[in-house]
Protein backbone atom coordinates (compact mmCIF):
# COMPACT_ATOMS: atom_id res chain seq x y z
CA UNK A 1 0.00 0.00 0.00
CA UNK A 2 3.08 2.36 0.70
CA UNK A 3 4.31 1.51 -2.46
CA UNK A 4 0.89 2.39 -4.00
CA UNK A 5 1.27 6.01 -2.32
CA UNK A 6 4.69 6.27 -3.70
CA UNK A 7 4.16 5.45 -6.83
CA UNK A 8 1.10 8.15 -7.59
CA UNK A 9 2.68 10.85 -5.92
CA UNK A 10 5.69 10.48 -8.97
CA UNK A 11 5.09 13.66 -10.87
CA UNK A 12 5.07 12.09 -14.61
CA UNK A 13 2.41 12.81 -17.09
CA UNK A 14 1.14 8.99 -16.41
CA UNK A 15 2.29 8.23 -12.78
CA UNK A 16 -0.98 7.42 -11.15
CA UNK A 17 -2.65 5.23 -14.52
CA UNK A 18 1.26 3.04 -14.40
CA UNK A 19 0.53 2.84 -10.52
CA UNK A 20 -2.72 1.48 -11.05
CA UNK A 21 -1.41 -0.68 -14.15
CA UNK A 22 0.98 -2.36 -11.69
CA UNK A 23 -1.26 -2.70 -9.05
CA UNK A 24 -3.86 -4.77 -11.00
CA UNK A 25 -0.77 -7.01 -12.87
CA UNK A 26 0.22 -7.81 -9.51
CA UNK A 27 -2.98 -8.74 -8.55
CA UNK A 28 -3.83 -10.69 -11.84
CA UNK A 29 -0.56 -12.63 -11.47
CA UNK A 30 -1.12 -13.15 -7.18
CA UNK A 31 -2.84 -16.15 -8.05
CA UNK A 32 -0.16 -17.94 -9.91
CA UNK A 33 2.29 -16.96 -7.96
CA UNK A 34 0.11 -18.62 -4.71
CA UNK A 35 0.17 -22.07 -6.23
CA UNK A 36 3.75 -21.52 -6.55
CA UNK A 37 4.42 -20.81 -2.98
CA UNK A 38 2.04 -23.36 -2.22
CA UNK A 39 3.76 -26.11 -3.71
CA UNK A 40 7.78 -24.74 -2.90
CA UNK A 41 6.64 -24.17 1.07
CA UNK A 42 3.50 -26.59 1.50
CA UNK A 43 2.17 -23.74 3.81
CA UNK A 44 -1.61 -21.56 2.65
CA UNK A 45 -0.72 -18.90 4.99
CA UNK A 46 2.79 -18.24 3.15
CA UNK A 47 0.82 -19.01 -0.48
CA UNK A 48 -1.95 -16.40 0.58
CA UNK A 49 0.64 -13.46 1.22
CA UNK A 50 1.12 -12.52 -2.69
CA UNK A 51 -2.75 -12.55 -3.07
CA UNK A 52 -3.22 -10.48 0.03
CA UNK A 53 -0.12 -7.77 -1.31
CA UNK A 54 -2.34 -7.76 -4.41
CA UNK A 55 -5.76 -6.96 -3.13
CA UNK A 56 -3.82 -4.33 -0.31
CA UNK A 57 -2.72 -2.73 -3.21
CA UNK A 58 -6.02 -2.38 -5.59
CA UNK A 59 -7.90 -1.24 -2.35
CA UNK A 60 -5.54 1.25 -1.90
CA UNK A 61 -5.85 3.03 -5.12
CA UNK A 62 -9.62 3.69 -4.48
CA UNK A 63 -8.42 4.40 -1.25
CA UNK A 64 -10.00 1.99 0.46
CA UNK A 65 -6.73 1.90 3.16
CA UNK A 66 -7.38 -0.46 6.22
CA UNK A 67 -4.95 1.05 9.20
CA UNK A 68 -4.88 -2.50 11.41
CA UNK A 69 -3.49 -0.08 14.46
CA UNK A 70 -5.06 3.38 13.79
CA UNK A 71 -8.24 4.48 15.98
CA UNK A 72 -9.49 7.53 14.84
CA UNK A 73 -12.33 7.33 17.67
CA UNK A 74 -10.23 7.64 20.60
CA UNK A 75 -7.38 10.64 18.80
């Protein structure tokens, strides 16, 4: 998701639309590259992470951003 941020905030004509390229590649390929890890490691919690990385990143383009230690409620 960092990487997401990083990437749009590079000031070329095209920046954000290659961000958002890479972001759904790597998602498109997460599968593939799950079945991989599942086979080399044997483990579905290592074979999930790629898929998880790709999904982090689409939501993070429509900034749907999930902060896992962030309570705005209690700041």
């Amino acid at each position: 998701m960092i990487s997401a941020w990083c990437g749009q905030k590079v000031r070329e004509p095209f920046g954000r639309l290659r961000t958002m390229a890479k972001s759904f590649a790597l998602l498109a390929a997460s599968p593939v590259r799950a079945a991989g890890r599942l086979l080399a490691k044997g483990s579905p919690s290592l074979a999930l992470y790629p898929v998880l990385v790709g999904v982090g990143r689409v939501m993070a383009e429509f900034g749907q951003v999930h902060e896992q230690y962030r309570q705005p409620e209690k700041n």
